[in-house]
C-alpha atoms as a PDB file:
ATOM      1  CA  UNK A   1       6.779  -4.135   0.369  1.00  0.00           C
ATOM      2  CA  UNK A   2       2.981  -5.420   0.328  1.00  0.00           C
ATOM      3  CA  UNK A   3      -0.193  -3.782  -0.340  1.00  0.00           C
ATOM      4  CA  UNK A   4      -1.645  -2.214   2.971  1.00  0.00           C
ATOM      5  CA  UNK A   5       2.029  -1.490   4.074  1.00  0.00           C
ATOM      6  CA  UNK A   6       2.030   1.887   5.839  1.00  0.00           C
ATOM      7  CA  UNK A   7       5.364   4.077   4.837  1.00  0.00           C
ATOM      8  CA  UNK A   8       6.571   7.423   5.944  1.00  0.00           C
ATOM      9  CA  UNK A   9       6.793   9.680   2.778  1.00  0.00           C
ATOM     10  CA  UNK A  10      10.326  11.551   2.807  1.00  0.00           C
ATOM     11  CA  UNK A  11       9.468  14.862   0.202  1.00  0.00           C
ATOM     12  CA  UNK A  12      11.933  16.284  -1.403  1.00  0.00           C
ATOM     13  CA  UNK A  13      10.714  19.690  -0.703  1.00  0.00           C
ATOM     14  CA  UNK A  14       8.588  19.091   2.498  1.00  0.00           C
ATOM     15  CA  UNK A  15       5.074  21.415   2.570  1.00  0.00           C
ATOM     16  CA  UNK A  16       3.091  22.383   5.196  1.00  0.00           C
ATOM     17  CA  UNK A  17      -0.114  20.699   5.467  1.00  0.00           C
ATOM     18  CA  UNK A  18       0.505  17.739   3.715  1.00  0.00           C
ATOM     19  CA  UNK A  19       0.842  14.443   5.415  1.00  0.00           C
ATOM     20  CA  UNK A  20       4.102  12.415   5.036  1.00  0.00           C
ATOM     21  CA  UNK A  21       2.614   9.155   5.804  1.00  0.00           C
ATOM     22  CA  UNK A  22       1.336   6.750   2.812  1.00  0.00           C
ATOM     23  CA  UNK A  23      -0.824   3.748   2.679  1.00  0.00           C
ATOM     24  CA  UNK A  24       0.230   1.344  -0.307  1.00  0.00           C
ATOM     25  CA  UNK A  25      -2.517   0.650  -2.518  1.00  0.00           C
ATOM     26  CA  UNK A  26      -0.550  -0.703  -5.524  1.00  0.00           C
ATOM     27  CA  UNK A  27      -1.024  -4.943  -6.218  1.00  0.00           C
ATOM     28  CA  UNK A  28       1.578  -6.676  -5.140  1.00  0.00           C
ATOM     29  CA  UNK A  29       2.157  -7.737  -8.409  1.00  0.00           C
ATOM     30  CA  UNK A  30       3.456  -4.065  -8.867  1.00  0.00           C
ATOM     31  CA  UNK A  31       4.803  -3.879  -5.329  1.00  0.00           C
ATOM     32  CA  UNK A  32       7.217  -6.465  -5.958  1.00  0.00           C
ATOM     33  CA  UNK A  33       8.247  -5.607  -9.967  1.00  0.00           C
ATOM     34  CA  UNK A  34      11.528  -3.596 -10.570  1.00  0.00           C
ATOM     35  CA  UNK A  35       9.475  -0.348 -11.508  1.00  0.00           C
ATOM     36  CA  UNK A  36      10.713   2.407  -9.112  1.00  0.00           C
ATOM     37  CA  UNK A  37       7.381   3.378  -7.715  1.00  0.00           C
ATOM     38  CA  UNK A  38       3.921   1.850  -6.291  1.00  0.00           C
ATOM     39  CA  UNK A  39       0.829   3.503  -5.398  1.00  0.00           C
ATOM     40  CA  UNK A  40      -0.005   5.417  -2.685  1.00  0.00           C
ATOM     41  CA  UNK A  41      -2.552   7.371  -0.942  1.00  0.00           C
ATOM     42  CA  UNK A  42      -2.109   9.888   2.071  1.00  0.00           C
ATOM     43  CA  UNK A  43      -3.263   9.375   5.422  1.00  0.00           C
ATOM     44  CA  UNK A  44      -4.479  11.982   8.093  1.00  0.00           C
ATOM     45  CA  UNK A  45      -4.473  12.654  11.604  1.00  0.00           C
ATOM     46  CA  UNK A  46      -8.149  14.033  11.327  1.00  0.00           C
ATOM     47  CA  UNK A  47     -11.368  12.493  10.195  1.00  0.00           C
ATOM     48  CA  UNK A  48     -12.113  14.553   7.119  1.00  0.00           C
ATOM     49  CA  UNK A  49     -15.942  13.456   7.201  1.00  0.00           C
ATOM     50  CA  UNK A  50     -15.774  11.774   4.179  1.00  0.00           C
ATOM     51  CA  UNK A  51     -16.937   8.044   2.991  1.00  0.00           C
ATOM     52  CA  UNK A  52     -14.238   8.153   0.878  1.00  0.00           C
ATOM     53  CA  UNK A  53     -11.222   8.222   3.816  1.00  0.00           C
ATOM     54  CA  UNK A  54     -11.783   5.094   5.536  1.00  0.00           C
ATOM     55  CA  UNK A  55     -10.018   4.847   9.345  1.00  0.00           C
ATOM     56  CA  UNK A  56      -6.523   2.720   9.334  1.00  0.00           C
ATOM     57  CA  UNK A  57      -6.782   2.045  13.249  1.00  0.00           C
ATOM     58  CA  UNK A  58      -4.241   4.340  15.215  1.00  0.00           C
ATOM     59  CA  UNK A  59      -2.598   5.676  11.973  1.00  0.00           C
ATOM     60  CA  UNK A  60      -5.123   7.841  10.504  1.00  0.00           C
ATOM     61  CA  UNK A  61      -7.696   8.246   7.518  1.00  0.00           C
ATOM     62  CA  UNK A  62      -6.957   7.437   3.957  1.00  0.00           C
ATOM     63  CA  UNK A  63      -8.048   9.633   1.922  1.00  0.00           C
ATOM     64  CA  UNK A  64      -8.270   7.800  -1.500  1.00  0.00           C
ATOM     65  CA  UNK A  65      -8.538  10.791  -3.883  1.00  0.00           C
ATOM     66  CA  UNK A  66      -5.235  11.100  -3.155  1.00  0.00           C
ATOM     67  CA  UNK A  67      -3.838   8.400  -4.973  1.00  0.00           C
ATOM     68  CA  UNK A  68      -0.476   8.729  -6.677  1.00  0.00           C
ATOM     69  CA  UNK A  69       2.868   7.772  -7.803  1.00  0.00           C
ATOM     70  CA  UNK A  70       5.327   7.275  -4.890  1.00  0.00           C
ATOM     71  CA  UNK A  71       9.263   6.822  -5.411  1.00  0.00           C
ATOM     72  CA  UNK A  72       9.972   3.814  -3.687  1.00  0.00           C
ATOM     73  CA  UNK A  73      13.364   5.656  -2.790  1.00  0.00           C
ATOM     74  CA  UNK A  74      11.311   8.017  -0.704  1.00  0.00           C
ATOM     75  CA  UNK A  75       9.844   5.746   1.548  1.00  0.00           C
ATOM     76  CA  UNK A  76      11.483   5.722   4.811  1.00  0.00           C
ATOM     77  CA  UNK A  77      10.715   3.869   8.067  1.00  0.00           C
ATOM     78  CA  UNK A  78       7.537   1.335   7.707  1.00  0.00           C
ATOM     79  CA  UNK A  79       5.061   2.760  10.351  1.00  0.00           C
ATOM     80  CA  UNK A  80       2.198  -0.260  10.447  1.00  0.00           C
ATOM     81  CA  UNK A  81       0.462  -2.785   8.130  1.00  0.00           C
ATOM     82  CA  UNK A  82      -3.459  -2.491   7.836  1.00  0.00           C
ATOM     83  CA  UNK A  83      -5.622  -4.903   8.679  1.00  0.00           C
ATOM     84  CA  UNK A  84      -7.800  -7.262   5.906  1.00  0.00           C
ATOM     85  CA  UNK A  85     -10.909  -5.556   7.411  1.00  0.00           C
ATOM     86  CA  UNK A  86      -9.346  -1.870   7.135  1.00  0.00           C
ATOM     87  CA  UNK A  87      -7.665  -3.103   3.590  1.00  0.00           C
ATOM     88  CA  UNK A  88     -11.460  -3.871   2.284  1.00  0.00           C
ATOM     89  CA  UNK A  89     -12.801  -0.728   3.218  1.00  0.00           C
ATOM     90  CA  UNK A  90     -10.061   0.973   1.400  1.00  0.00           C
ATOM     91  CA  UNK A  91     -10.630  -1.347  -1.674  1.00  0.00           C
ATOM     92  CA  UNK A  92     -14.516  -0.089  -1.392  1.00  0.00           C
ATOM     93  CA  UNK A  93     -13.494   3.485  -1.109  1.00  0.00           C
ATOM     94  CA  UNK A  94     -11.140   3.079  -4.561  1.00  0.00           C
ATOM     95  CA  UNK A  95     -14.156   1.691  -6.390  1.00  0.00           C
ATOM     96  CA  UNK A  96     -16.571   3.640  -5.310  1.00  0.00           C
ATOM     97  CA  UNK A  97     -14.401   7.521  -5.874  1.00  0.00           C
ATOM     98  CA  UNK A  98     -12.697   5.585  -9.393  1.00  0.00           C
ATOM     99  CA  UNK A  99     -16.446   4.127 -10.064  1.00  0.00           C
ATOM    100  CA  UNK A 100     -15.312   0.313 -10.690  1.00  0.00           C
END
């Protein structure tokens, strides 16, 4: 698992309106440690309108205020890898909603 792998999320408890795929946003210094979790944020099928949910080509729009904690043991199927340019964006989005 890399950074700017795209997952689907399998809930526990699925709920409606919330999307099951995840972008992962962790370093691959994380991604590849024993700890059973890396960082993820949720991506849409809409453009919420906001600077802050950069476009992953055909997958969607992350929406980076919704980073969290993902089990690595609910990841399913990988769905798509984002590109360098779409990765930057995202990096531009973290730093400018976490105000690095």
């Amino acid at each position: 698992m890399q950074r700017g792998d795209l997952f689907v999320y399998v809930p526990v408890i699925p709920r409606p309106g919330i999307s099951i795929l995840r972008l992962i946003v962790s370093s691959d210094t994380v991604n590849d440690s024993e700890i059973p979790w890396v960082l993820g944020v949720h991506l849409l099928a809409e453009d919420p309108g906001s600077l802050l949910a950069p476009r992953i080509g055909d997958h969607g729009w992350t929406v980076v205020t919704t980073i969290e904690r993902v089990m690595r043991s609910r990841l399913g199927e990988q769905t798509g890898v984002a590109t360098p340019d779409e990765m930057q964006q995202v990096d531009i989005a973290l730093r400018a909603a976490l105000d690095l």
